[in-house]
N, C-alpha and C. Protein backbone atom coordinates (compact mmCIF):
# COMPACT_ATOMS: atom_id res chain seq x y z
N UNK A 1 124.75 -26.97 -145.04
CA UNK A 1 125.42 -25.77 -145.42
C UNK A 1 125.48 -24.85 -144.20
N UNK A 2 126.64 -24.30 -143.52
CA UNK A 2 126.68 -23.45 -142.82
C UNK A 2 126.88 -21.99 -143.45
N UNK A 3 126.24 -21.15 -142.75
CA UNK A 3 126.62 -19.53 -143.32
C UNK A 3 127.11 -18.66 -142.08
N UNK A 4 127.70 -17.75 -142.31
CA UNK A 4 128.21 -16.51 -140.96
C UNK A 4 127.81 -15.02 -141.25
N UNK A 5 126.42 -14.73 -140.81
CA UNK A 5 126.38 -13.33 -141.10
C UNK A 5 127.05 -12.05 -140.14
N UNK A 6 127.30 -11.21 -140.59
CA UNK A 6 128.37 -10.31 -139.19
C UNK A 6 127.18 -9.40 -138.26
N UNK A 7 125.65 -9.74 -138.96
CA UNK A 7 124.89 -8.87 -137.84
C UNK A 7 124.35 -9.99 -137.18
N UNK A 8 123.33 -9.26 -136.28
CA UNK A 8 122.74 -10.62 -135.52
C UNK A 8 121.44 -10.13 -135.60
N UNK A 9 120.44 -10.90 -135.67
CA UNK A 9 118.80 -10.34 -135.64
C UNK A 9 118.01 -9.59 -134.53
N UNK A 10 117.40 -8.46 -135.05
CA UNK A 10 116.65 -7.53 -133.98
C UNK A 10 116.47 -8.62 -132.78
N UNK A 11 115.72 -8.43 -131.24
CA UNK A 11 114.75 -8.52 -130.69
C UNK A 11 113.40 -8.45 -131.55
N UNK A 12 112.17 -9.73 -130.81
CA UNK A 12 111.17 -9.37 -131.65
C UNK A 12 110.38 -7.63 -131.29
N UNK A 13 111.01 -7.41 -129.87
CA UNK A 13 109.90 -6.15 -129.56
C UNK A 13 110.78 -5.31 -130.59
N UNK A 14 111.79 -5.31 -130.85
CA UNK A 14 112.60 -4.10 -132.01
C UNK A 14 111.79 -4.47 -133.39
N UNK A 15 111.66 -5.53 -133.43
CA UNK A 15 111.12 -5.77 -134.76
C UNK A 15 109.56 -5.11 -134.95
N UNK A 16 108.78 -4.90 -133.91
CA UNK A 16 107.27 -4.78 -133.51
C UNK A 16 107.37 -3.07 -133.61
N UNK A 17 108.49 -2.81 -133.20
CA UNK A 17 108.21 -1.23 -132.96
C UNK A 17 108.61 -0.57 -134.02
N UNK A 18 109.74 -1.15 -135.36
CA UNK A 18 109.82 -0.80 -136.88
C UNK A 18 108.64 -0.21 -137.20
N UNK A 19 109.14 0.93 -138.06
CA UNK A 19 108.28 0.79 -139.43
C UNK A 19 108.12 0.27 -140.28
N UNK A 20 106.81 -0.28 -141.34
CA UNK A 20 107.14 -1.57 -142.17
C UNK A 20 108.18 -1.06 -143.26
N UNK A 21 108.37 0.41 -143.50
CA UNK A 21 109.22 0.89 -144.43
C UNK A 21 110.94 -0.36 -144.08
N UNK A 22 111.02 0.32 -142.38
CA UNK A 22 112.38 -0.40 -142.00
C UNK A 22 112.80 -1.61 -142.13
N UNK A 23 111.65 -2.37 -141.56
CA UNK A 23 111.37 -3.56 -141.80
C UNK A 23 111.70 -4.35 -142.90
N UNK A 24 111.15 -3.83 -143.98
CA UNK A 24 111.86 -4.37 -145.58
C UNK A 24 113.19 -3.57 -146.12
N UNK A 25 113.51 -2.69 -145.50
CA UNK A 25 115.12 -2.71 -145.79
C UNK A 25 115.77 -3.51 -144.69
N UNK A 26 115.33 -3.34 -144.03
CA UNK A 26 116.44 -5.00 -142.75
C UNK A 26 116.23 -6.00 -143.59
N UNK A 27 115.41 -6.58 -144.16
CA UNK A 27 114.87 -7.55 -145.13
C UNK A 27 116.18 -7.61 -146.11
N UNK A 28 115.66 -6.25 -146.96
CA UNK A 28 116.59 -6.53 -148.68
C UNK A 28 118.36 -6.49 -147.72
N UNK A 29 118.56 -6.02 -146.59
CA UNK A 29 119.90 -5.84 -146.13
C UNK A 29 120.44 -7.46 -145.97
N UNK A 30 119.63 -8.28 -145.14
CA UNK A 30 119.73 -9.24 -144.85
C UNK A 30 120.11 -10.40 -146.26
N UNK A 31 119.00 -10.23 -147.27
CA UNK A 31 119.11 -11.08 -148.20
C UNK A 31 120.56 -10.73 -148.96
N UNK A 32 121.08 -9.46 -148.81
CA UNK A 32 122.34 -9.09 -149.22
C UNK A 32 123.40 -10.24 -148.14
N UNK A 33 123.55 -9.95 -147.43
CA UNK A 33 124.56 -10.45 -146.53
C UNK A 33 124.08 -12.40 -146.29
N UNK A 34 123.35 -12.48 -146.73
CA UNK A 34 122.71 -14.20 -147.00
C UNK A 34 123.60 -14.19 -148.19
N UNK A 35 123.60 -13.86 -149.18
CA UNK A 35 124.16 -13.92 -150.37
C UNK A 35 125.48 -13.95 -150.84
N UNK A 36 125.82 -12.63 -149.74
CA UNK A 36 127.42 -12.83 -149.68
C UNK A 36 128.39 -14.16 -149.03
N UNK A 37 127.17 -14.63 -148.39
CA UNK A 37 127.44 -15.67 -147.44
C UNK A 37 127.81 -16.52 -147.97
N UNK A 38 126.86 -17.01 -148.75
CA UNK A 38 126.62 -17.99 -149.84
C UNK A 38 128.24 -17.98 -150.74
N UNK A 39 128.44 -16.89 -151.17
CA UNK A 39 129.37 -16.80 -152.14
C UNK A 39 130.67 -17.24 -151.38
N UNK A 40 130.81 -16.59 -150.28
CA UNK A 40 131.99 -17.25 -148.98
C UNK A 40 132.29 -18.63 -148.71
N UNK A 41 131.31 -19.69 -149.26
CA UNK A 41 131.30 -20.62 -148.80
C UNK A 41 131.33 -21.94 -150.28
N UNK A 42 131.60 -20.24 -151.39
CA UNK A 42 131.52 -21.07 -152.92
C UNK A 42 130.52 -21.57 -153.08
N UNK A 43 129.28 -21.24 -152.91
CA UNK A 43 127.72 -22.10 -153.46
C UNK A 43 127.27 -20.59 -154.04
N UNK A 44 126.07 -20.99 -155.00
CA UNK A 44 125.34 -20.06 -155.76
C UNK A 44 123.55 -19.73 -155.04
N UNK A 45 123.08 -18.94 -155.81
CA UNK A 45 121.82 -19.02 -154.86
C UNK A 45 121.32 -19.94 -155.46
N UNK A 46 120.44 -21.03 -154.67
CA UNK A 46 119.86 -21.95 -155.14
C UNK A 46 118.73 -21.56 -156.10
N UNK A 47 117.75 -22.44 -156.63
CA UNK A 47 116.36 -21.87 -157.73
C UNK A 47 115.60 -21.76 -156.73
N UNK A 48 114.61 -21.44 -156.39
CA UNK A 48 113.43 -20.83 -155.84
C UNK A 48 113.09 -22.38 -155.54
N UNK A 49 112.36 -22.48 -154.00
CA UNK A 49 111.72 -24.00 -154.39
C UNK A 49 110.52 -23.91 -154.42
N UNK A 50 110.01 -24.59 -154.95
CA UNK A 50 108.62 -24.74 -155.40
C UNK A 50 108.06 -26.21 -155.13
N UNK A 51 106.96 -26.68 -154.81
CA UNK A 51 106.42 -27.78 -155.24
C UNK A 51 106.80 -29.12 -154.67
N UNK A 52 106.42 -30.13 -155.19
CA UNK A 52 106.86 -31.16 -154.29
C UNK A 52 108.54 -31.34 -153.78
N UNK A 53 109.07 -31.17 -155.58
CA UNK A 53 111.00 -31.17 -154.77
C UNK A 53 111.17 -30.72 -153.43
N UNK A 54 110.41 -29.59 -153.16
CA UNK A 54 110.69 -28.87 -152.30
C UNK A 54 111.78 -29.73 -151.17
N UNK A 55 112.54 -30.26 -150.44
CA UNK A 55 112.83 -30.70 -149.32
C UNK A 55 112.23 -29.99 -148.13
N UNK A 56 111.48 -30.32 -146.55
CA UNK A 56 111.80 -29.63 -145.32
C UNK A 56 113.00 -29.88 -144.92
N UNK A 57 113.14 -28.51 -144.34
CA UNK A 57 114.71 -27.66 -144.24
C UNK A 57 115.05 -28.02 -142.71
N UNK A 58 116.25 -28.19 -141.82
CA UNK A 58 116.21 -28.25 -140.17
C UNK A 58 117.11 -26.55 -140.61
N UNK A 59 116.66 -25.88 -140.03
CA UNK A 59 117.18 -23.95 -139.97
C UNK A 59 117.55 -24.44 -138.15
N UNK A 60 118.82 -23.83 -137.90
CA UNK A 60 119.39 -23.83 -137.18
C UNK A 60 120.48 -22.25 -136.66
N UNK A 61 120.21 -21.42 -136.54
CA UNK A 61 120.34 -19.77 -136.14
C UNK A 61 120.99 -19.60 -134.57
N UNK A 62 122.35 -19.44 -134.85
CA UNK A 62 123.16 -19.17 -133.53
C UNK A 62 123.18 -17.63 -133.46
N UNK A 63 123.03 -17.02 -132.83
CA UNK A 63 123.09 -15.87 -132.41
C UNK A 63 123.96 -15.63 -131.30
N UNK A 64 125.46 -14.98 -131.64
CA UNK A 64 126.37 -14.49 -130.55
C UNK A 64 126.06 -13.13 -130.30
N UNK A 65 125.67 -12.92 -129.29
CA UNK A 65 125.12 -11.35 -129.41
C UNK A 65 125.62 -10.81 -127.95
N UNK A 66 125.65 -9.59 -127.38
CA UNK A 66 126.48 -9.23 -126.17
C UNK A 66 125.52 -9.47 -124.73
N UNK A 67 124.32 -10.05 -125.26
CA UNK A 67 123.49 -10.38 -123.91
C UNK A 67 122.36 -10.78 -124.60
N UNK A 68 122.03 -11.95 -123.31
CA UNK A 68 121.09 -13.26 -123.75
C UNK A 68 119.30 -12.49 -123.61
N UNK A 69 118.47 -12.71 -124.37
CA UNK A 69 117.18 -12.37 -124.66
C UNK A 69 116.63 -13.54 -124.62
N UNK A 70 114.94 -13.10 -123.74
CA UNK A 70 114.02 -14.36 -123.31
C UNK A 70 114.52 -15.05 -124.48
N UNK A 71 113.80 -16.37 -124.86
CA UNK A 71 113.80 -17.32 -126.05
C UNK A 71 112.65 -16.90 -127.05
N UNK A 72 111.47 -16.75 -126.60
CA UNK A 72 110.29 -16.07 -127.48
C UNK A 72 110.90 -14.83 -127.85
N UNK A 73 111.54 -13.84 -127.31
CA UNK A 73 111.68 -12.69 -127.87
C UNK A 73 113.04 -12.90 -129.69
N UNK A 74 113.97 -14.08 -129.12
CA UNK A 74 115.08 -14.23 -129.95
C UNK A 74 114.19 -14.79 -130.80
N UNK A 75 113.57 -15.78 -130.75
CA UNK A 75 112.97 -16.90 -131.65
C UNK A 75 111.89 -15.79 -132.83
N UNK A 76 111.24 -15.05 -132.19
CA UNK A 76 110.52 -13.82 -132.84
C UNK A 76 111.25 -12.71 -133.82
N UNK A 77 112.17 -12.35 -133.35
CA UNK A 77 113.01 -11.64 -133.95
C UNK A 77 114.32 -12.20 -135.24
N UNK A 78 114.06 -13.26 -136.02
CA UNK A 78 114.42 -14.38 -136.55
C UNK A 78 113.38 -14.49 -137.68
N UNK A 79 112.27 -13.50 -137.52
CA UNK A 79 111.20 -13.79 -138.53
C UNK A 79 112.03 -12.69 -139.79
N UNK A 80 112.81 -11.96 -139.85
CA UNK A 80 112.90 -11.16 -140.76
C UNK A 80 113.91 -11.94 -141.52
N UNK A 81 114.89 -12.95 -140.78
CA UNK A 81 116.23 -13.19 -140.78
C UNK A 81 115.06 -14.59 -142.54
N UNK A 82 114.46 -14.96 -141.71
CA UNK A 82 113.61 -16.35 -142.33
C UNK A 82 112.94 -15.91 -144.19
N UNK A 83 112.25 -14.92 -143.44
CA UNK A 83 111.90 -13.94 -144.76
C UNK A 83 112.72 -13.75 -145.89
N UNK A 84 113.80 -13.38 -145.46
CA UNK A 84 115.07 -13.12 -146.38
C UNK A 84 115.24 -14.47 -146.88
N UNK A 85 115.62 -15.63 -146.25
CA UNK A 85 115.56 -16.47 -146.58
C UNK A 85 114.66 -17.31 -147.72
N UNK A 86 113.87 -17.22 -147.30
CA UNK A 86 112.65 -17.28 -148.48
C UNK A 86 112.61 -16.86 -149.32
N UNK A 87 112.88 -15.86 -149.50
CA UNK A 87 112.85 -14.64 -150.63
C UNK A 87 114.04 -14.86 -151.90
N UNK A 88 115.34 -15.75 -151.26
CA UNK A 88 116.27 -15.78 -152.23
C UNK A 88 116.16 -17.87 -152.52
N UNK A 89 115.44 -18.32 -151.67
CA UNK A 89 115.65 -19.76 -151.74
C UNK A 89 116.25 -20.61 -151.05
N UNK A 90 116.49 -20.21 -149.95
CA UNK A 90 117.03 -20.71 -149.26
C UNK A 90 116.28 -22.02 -148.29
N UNK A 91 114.93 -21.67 -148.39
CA UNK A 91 114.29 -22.17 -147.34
C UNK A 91 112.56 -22.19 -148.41
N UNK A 92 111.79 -22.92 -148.12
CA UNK A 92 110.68 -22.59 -149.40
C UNK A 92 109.71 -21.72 -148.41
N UNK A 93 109.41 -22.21 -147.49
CA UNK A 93 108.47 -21.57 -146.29
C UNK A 93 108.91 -21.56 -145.19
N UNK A 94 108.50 -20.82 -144.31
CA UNK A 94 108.57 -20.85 -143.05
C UNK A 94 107.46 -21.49 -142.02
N UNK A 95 106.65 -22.55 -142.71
CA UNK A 95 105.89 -22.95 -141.77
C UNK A 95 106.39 -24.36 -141.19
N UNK A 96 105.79 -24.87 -140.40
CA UNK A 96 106.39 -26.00 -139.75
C UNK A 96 106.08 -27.25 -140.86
N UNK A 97 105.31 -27.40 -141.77
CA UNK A 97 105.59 -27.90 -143.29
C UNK A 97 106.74 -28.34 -143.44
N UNK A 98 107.66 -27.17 -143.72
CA UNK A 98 108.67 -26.83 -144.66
C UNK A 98 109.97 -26.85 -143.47
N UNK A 99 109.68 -26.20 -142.62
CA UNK A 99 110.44 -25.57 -141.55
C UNK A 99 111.25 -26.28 -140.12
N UNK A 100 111.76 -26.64 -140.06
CA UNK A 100 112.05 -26.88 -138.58
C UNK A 100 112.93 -26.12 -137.90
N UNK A 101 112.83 -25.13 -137.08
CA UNK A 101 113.27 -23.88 -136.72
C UNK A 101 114.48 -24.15 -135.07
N UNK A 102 115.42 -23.91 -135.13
CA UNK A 102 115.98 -23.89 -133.60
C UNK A 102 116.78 -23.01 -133.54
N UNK A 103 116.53 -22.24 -132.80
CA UNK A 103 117.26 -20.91 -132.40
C UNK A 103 117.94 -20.98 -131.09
N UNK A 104 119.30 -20.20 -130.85
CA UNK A 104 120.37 -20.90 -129.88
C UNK A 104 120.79 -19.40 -130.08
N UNK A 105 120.98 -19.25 -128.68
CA UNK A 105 122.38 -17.76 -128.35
C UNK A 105 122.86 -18.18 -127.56
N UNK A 106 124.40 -17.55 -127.84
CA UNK A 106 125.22 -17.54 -126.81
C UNK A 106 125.84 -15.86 -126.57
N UNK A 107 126.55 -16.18 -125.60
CA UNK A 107 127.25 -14.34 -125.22
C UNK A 107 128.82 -14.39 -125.89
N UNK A 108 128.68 -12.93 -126.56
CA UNK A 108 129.58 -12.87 -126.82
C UNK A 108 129.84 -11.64 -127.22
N UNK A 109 130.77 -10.77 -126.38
CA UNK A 109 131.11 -9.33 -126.20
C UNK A 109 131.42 -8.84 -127.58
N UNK A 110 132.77 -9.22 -128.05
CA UNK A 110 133.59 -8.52 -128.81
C UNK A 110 132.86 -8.92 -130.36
N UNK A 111 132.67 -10.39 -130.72
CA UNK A 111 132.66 -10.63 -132.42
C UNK A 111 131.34 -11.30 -132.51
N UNK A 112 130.32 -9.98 -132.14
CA UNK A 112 128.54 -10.26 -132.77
C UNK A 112 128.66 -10.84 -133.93
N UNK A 113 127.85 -12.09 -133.87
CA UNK A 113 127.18 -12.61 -136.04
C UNK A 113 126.38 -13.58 -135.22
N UNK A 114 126.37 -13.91 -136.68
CA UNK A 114 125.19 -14.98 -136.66
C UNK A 114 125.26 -16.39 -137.40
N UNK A 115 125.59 -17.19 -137.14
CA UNK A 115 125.66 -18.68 -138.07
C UNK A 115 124.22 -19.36 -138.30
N UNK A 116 124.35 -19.98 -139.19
CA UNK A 116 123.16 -20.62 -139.64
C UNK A 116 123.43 -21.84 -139.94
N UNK A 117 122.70 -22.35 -139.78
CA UNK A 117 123.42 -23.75 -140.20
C UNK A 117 121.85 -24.39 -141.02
N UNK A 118 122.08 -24.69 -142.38
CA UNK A 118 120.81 -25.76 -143.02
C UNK A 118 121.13 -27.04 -143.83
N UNK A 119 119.83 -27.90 -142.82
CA UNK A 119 120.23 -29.51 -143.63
C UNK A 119 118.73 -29.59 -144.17
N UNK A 120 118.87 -30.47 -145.38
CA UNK A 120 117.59 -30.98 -145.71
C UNK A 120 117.25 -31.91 -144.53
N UNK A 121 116.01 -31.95 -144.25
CA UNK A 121 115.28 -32.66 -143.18
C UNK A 121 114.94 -34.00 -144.01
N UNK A 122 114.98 -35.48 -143.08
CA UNK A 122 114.94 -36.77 -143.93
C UNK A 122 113.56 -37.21 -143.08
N UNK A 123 112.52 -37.52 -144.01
CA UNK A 123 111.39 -37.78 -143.54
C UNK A 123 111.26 -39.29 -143.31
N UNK A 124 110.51 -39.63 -142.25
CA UNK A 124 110.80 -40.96 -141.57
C UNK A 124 109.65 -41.97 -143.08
N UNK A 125 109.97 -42.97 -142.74
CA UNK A 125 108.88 -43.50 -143.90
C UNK A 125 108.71 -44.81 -143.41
């Protein structure tokens, strides 16, 4: 499933220097615009996952943003983007469990967003 959000995620030091007040409205903002996403692309929000069904997820987060940030700082700042995620079902956890995380920017002046891209992860056996 690919998604296109039109913001792009803090820096982690922006994220560090929030208040936690801010913090969870970037949150509930985010899970808004996840949602709308969703609907853009004709899918519903999935059920919550829980439990063994669960699948691990490959999360894949392009960030076109107007100038490139270390990789720890982008990769950090992606924790709120993940959260949201979680929060509506998209993803069950964010740990490396559940998770396989790759974060990618490129430059891009004029049309900031953000794509996402998620596959269920196929476990070797």
């Amino acid at each position: 499933m690919r998604l296109t959000l039109q913001s792009i995620p803090p820096s982690m030091n922006q994220v560090m220097r929030m208040h936690w007040a801010e913090r969870k409205r970037l949150r509930s903002q985010l899970q808004w615009e996840l949602t709308a996403a969703l609907a853009d692309v004709g899918r519903k929000l999935p059920p919550l996952l829980y439990g063994k069904a669960a699948p691990k997820r490959r999360v894949t987060i392009t960030a076109y943003r107007p100038r490139r940030l270390d990789q720890d700082n982008a990769t950090g700042g992606c924790k709120v983007l993940l959260d949201a995620m979680r929060d509506i079902g998209l993803i069950r956890n964010d740990s490396p469990k559940w998770l396989e995380l790759v974060v990618n920017q490129a430059i891009e002046k004029r049309d900031c967003r953000t794509e996402i891209l998620i596959e269920d992860k196929k476990e070797k056996t």
